[in-house]
N, C-alpha and C. Protein backbone atom coordinates (compact mmCIF):
# COMPACT_ATOMS: atom_id res chain seq x y z
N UNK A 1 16.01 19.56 24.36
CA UNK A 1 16.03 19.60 25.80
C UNK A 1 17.26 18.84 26.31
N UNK A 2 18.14 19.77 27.24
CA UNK A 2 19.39 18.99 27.84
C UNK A 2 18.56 17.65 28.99
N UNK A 3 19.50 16.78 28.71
CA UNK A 3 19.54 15.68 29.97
C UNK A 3 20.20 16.49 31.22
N UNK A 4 19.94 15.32 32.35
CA UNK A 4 20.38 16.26 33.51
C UNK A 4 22.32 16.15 33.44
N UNK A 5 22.32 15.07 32.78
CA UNK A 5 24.13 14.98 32.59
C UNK A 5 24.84 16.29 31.79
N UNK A 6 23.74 16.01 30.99
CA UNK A 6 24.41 17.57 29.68
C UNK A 6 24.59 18.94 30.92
N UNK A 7 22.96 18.92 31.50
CA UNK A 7 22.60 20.09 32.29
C UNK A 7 24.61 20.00 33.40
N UNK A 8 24.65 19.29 34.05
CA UNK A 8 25.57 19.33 35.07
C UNK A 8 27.20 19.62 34.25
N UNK A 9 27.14 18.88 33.14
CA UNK A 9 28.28 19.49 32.22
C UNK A 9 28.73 21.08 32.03
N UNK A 10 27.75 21.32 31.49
CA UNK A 10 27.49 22.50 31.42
C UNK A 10 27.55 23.91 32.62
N UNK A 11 26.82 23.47 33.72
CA UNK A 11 27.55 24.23 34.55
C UNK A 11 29.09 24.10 35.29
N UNK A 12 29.31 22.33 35.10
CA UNK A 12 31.16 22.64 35.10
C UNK A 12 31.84 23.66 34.42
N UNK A 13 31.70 23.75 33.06
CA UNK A 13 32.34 24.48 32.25
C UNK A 13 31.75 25.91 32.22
N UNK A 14 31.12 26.21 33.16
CA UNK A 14 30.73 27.62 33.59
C UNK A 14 30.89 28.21 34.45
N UNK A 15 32.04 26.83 35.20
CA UNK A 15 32.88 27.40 36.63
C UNK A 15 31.39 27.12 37.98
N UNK A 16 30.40 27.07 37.67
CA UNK A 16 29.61 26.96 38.98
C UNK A 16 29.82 26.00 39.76
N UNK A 17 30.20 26.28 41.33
CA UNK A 17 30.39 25.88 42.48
C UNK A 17 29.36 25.74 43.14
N UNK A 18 29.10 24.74 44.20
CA UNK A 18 27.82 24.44 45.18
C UNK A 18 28.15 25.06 46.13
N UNK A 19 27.80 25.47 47.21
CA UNK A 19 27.84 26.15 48.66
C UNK A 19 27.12 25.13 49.77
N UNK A 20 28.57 24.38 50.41
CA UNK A 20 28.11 23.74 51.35
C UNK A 20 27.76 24.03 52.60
N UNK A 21 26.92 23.80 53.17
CA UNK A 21 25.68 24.17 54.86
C UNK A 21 27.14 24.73 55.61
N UNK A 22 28.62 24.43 55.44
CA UNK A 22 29.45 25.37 56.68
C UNK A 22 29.91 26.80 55.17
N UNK A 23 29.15 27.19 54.31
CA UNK A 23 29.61 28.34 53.44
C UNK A 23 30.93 27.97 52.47
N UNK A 24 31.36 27.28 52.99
CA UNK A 24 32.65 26.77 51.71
C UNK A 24 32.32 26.26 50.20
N UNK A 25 33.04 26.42 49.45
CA UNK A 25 32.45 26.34 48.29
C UNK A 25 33.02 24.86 47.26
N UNK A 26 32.27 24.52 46.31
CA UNK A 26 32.94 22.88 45.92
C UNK A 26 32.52 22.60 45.10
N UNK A 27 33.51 22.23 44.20
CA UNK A 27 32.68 22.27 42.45
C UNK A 27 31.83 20.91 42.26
N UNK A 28 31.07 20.87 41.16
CA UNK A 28 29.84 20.02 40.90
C UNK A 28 30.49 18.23 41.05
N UNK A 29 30.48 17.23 42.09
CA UNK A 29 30.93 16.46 41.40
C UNK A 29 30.53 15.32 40.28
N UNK A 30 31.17 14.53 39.85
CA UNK A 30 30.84 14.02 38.49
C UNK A 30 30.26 12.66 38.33
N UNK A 31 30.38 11.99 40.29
CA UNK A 31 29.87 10.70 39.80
C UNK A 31 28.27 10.69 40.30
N UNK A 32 28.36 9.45 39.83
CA UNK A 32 26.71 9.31 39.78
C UNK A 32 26.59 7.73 40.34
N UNK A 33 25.29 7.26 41.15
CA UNK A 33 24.76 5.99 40.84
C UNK A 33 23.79 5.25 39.65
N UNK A 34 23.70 4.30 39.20
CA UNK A 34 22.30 4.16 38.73
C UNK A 34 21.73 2.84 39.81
N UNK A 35 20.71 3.28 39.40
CA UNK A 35 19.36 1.79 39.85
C UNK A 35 18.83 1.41 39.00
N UNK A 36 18.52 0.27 38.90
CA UNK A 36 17.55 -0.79 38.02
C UNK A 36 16.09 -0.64 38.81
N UNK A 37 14.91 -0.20 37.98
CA UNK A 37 14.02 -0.09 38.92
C UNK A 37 13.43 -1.62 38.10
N UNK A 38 12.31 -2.74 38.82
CA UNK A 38 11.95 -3.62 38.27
C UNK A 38 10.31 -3.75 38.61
N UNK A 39 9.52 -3.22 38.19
CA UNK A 39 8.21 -3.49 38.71
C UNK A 39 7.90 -5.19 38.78
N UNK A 40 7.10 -5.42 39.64
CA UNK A 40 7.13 -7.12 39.85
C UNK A 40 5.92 -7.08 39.12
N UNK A 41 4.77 -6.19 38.75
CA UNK A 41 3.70 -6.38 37.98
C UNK A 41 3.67 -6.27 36.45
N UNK A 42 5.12 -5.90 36.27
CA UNK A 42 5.33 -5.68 34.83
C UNK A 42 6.82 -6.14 34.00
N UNK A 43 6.92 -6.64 33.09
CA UNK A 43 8.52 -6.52 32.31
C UNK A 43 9.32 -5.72 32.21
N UNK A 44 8.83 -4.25 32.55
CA UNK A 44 9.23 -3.21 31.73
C UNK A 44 10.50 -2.80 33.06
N UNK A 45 11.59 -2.47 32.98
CA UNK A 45 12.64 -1.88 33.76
C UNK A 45 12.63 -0.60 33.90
N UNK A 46 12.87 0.14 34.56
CA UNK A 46 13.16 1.58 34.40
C UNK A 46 14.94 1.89 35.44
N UNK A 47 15.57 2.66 34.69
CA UNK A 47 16.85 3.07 35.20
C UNK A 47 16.93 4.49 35.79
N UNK A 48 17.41 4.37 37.16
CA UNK A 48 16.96 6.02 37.88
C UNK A 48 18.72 6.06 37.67
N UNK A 49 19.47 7.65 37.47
CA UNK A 49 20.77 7.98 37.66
C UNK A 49 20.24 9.12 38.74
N UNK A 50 21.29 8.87 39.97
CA UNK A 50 21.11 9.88 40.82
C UNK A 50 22.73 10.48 41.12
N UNK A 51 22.76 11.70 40.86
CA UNK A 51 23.91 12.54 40.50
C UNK A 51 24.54 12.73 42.19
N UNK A 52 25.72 13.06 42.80
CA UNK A 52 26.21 13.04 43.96
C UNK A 52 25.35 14.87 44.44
N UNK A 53 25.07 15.54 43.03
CA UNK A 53 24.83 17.06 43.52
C UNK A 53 23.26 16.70 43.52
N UNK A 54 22.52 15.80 43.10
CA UNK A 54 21.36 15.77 43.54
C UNK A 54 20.41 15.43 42.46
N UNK A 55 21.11 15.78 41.50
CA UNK A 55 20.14 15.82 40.01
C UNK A 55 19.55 14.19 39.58
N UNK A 56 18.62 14.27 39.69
CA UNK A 56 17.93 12.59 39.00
C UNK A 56 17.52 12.77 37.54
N UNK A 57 18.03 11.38 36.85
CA UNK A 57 17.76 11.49 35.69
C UNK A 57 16.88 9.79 35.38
């Protein structure tokens, strides 16, 4: 199973473009944030990546 990074790679190199709300068109871009998620009831961390095209990983 692709990650959502592989997934977004992959349609770069397949030429797919997004279609922005005025119809113009704009290829996938590449950065991303992450977050540290920290539950206060637990040790355990969890890391969200949220892609600029939307994709969460």
């Amino acid at each position: 199973m692709m990650t959502s990074e592989e997934y977004i790679e992959e349609l770069r190199r397949n030429g797919v473009m997004l279609v922005k709300t005025d119809g113009s068109l704009m290829e996938i871009p590449s950065s991303s944030i992450v977050y540290e998620i920290v539950d206060p009831q637990d040790s355990e961390h969890t890391e969200l990546k949220i892609w600029d095209c939307g994709f969460v990983e």
